[in-house]
C-alpha atoms as a PDB file:
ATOM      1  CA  UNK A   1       0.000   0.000   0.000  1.00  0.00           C
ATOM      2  CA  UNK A   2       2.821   2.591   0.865  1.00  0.00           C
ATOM      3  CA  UNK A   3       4.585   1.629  -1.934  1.00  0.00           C
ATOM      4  CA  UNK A   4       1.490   2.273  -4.246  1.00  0.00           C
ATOM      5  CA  UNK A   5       1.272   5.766  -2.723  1.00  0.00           C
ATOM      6  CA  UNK A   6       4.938   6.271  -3.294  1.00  0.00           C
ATOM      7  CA  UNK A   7       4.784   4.984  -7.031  1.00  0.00           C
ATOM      8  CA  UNK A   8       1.640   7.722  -7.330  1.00  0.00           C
ATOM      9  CA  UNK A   9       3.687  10.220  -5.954  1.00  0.00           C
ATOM     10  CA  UNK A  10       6.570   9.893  -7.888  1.00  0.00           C
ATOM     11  CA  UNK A  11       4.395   9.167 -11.624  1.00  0.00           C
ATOM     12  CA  UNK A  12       2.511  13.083 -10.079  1.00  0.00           C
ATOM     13  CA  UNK A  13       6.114  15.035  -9.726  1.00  0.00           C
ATOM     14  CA  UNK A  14       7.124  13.687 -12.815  1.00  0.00           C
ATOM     15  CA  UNK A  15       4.318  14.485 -15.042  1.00  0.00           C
ATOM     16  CA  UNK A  16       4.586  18.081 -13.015  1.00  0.00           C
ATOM     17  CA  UNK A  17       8.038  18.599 -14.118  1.00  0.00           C
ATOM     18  CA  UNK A  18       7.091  17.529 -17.820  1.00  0.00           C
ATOM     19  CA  UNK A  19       4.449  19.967 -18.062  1.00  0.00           C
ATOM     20  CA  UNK A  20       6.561  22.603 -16.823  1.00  0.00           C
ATOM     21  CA  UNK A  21       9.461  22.329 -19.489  1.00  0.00           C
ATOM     22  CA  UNK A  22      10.066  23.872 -22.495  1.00  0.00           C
ATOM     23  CA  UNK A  23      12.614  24.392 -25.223  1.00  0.00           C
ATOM     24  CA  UNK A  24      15.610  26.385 -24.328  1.00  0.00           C
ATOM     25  CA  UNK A  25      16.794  29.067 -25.943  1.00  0.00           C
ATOM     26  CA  UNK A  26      20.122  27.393 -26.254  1.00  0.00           C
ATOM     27  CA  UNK A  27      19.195  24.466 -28.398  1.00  0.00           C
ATOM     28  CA  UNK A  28      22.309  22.157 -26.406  1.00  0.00           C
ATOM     29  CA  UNK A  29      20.517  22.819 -23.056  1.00  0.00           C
ATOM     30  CA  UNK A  30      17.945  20.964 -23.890  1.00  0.00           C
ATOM     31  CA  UNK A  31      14.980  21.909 -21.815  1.00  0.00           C
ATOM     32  CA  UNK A  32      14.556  24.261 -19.442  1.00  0.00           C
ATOM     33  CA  UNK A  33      12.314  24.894 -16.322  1.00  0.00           C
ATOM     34  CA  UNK A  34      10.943  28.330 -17.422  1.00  0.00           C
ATOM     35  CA  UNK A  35       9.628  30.540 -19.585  1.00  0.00           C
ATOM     36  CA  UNK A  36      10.481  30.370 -23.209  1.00  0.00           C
ATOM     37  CA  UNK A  37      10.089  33.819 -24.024  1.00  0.00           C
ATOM     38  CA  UNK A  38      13.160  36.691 -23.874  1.00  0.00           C
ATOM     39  CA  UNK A  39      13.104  37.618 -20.341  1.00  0.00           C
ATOM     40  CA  UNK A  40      14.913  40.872 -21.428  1.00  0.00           C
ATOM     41  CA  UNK A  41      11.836  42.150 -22.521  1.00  0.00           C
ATOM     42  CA  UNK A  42       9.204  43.168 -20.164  1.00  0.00           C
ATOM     43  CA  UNK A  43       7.129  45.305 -22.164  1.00  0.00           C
ATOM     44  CA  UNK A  44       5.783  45.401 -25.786  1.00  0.00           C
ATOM     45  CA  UNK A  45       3.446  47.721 -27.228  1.00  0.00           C
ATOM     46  CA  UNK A  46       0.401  46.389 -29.918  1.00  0.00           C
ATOM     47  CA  UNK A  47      -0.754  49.376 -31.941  1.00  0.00           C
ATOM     48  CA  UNK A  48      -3.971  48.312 -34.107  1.00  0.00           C
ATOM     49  CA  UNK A  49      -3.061  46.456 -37.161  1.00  0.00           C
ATOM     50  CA  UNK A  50      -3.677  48.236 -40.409  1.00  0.00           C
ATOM     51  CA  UNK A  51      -6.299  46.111 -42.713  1.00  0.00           C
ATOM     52  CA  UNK A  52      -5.225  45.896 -46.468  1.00  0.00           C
ATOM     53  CA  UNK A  53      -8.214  43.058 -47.451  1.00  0.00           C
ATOM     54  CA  UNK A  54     -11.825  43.956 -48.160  1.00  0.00           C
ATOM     55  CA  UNK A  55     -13.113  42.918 -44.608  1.00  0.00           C
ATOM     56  CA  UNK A  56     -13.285  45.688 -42.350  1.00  0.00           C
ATOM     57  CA  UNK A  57     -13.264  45.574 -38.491  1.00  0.00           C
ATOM     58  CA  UNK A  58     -11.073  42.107 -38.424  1.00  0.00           C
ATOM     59  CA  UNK A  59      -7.399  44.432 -37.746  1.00  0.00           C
ATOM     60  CA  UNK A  60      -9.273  45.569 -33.957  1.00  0.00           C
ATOM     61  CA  UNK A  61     -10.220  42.023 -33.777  1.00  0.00           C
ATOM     62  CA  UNK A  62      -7.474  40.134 -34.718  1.00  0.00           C
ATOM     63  CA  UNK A  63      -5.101  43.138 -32.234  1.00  0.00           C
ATOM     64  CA  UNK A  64      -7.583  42.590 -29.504  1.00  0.00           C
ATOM     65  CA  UNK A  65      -6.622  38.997 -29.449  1.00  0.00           C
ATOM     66  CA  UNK A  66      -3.160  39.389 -29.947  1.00  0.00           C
ATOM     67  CA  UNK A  67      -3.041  41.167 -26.902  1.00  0.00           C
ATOM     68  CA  UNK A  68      -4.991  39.139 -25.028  1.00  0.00           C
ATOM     69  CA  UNK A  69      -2.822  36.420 -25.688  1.00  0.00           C
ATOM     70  CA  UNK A  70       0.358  38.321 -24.873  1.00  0.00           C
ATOM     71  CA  UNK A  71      -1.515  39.286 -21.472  1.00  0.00           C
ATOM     72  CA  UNK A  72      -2.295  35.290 -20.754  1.00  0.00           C
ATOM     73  CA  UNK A  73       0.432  33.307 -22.406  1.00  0.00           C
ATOM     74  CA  UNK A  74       3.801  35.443 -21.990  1.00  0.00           C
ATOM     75  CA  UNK A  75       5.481  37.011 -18.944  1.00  0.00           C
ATOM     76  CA  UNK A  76       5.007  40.703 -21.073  1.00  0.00           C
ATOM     77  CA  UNK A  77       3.182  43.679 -20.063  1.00  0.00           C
ATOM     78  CA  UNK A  78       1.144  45.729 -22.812  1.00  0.00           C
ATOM     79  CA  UNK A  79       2.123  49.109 -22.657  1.00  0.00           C
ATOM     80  CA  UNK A  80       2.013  52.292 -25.010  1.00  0.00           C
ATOM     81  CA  UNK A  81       4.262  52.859 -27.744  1.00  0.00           C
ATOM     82  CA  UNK A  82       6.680  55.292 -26.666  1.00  0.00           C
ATOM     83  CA  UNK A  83       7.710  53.507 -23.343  1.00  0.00           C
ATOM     84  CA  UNK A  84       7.715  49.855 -24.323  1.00  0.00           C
ATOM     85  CA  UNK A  85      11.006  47.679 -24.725  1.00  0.00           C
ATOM     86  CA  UNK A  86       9.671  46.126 -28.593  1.00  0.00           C
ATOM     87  CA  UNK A  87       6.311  46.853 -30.760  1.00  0.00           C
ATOM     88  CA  UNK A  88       4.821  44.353 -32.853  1.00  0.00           C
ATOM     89  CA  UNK A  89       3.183  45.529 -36.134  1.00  0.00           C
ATOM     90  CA  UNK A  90       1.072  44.333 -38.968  1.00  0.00           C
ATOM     91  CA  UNK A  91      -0.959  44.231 -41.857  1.00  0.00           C
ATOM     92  CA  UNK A  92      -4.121  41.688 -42.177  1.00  0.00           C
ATOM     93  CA  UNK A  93      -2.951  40.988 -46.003  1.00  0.00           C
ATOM     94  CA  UNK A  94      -5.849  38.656 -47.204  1.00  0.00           C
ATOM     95  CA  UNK A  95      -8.563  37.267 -46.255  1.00  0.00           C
ATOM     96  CA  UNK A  96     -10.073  34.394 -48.338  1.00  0.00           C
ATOM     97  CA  UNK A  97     -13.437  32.073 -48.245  1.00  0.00           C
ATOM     98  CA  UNK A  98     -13.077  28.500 -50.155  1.00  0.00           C
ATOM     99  CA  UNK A  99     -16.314  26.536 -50.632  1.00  0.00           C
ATOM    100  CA  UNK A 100     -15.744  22.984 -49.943  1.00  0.00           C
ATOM    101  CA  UNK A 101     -19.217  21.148 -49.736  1.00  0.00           C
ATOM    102  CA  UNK A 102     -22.450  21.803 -50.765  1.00  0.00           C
ATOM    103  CA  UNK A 103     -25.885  20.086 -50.080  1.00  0.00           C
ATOM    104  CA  UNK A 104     -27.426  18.015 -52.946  1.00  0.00           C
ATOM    105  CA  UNK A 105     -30.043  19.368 -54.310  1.00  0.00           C
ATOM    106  CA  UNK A 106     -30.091  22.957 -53.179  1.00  0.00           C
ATOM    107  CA  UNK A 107     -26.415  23.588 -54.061  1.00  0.00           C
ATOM    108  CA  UNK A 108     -26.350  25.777 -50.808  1.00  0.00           C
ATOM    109  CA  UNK A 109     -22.708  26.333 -48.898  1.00  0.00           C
ATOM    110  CA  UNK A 110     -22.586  23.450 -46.487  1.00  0.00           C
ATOM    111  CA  UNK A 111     -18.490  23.849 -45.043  1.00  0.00           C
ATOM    112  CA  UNK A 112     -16.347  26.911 -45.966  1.00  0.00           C
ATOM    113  CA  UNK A 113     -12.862  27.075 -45.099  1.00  0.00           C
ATOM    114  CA  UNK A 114     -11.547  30.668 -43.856  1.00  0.00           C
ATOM    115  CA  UNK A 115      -7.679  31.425 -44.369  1.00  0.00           C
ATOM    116  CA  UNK A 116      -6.366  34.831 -42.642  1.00  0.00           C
ATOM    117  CA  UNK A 117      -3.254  35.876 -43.400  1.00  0.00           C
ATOM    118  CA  UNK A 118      -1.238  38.460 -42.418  1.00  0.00           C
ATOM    119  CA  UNK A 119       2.241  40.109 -41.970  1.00  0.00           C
ATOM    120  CA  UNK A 120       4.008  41.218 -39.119  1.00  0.00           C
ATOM    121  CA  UNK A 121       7.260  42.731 -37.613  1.00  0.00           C
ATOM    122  CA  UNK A 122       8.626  42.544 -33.999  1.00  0.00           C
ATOM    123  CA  UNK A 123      10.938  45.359 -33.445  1.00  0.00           C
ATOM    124  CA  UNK A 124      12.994  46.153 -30.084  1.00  0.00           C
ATOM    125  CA  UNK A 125      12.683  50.034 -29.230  1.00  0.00           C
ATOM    126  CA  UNK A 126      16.094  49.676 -27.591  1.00  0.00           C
ATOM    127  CA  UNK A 127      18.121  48.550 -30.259  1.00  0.00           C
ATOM    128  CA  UNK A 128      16.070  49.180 -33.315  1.00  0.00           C
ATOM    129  CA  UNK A 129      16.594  45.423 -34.291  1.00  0.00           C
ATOM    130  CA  UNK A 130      13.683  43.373 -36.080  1.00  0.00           C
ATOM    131  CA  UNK A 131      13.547  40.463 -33.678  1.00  0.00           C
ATOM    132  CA  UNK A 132      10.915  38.656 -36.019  1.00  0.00           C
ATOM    133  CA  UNK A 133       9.235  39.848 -39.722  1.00  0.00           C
ATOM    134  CA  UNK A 134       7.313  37.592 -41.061  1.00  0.00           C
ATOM    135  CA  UNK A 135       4.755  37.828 -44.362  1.00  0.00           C
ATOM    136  CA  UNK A 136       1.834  35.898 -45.603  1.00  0.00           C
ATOM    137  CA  UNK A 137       1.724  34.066 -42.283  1.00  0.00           C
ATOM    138  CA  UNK A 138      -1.515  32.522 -42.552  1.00  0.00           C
ATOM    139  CA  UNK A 139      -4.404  30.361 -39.984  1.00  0.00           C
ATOM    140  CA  UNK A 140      -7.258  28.862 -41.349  1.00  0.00           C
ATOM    141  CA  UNK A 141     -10.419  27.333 -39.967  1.00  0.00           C
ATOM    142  CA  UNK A 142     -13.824  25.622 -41.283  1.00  0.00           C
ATOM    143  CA  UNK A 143     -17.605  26.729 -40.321  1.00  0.00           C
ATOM    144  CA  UNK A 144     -20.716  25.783 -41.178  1.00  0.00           C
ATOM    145  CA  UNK A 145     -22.473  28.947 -43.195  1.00  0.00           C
ATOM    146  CA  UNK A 146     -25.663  27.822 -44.910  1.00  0.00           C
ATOM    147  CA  UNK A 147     -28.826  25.694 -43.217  1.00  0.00           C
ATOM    148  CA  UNK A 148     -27.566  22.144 -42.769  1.00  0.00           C
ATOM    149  CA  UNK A 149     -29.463  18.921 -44.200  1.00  0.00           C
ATOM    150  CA  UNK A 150     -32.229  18.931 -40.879  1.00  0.00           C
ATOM    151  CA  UNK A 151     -32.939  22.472 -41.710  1.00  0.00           C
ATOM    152  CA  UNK A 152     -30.865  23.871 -38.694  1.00  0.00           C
ATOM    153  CA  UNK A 153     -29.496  27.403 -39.060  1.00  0.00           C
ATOM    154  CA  UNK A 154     -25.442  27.374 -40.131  1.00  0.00           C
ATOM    155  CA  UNK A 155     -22.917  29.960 -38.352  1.00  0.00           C
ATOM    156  CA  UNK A 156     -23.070  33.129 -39.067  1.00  0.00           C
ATOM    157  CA  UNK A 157     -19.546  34.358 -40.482  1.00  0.00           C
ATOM    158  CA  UNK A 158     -18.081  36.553 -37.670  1.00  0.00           C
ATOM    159  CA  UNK A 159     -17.781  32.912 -35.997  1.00  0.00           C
ATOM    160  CA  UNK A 160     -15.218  31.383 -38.614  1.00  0.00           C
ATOM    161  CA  UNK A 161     -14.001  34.707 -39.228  1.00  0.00           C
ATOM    162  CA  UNK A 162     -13.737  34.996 -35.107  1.00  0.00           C
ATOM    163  CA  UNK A 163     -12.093  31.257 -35.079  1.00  0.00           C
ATOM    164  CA  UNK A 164      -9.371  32.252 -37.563  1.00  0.00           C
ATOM    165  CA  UNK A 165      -8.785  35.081 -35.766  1.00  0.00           C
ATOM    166  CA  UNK A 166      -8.048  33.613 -32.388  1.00  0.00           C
ATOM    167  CA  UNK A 167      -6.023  30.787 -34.010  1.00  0.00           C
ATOM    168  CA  UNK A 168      -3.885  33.673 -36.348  1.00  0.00           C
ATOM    169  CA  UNK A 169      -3.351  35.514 -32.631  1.00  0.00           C
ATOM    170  CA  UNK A 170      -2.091  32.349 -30.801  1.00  0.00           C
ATOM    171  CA  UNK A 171       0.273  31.591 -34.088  1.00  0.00           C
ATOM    172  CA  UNK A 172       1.762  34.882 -34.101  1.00  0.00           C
ATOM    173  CA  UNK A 173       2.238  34.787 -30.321  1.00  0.00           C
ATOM    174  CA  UNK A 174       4.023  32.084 -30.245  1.00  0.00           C
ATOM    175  CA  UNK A 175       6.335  33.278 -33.225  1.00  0.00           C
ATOM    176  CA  UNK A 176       7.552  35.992 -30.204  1.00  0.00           C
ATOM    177  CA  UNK A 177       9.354  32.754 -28.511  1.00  0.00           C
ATOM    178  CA  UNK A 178      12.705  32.883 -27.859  1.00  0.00           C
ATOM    179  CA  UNK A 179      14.568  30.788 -30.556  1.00  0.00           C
ATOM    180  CA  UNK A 180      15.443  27.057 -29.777  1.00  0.00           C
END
């Protein structure tokens, strides 16, 4: 029985310590116990991304959830322009709606695929460096935007548009990560 509870114990710590690790930024250390973003930053500033496709409103969107996941995800605090350590920029570049079924008989939408794309650049304020540019990154997502076959009403497009959004904002996010 104690050795049970030991076993337990032990299986707990280590799947503790698993969870906890991540790449580090030296890749011949391995992994490391900590974060795995630069912990010489501290602050980064998120001005509203500028919108060069035909869908307007998704660059306050797509910057609120950048910074959201900045605020749950990274060690960073979102500050203004002027006083923060880097500023991350960008441009929602395209955004593009693919048909890929349709119902018989009616021909009407059944699944659409949404790809958002967009570029950005990661600048440090101190240095004037470009810490990360990237272009055409992209995230795409499926929704459902016409009745389906039982008649019941699809999703209305701010959700895939909403989903692609979220999933862009967590990709670029994690583009921030210290290199390993």
């Amino acid at each position: 029985m104690i050795a049970a509870a030991r076993v337990i114990r032990a299986g707990l710590l280590a799947t503790l310590l698993l969870a906890t690790a991540g790449c580090a930024s030296n890749p011949h250390k391995g992994y490391v116990f900590g974060s795995t973003y630069d912990s010489s930053v501290r602050t980064i500033a998120v001005p509203v991304f500028d919108n060069a496709s035909y869908t307007p409103g998704l660059e306050r969107t797509l910057t609120e959830a950048i910074i959201k996941r900045i605020q749950s995800s990274t060690p960073w605090r979102i500050v203004g322009r002027s006083s923060a350590d880097t500023v991350l920029t960008g441009t929602i570049e395209d955004v593009r709606y693919e048909q890929l079924t349709r119902t018989r008989g009616t021909g009407f939408v059944q699944e659409q695929m949404l790809t958002l794309s967009a570029g950005f650049t990661w600048r440090d304020n101190r240095t004037g460096e470009t810490r990360v540019r990237r272009e055409h990154f992209s995230a795409t997502t499926t929704f459902t935007p016409a009745r389906g076959l039982d008649g019941e009403p699809g999703e209305r497009v701010e959700i895939g548009q909403r989903a692609a959004v979220d999933e862009l904002a967590r990709a670029i996010v994690a583009e921030l990560r210290s290199d390993f």
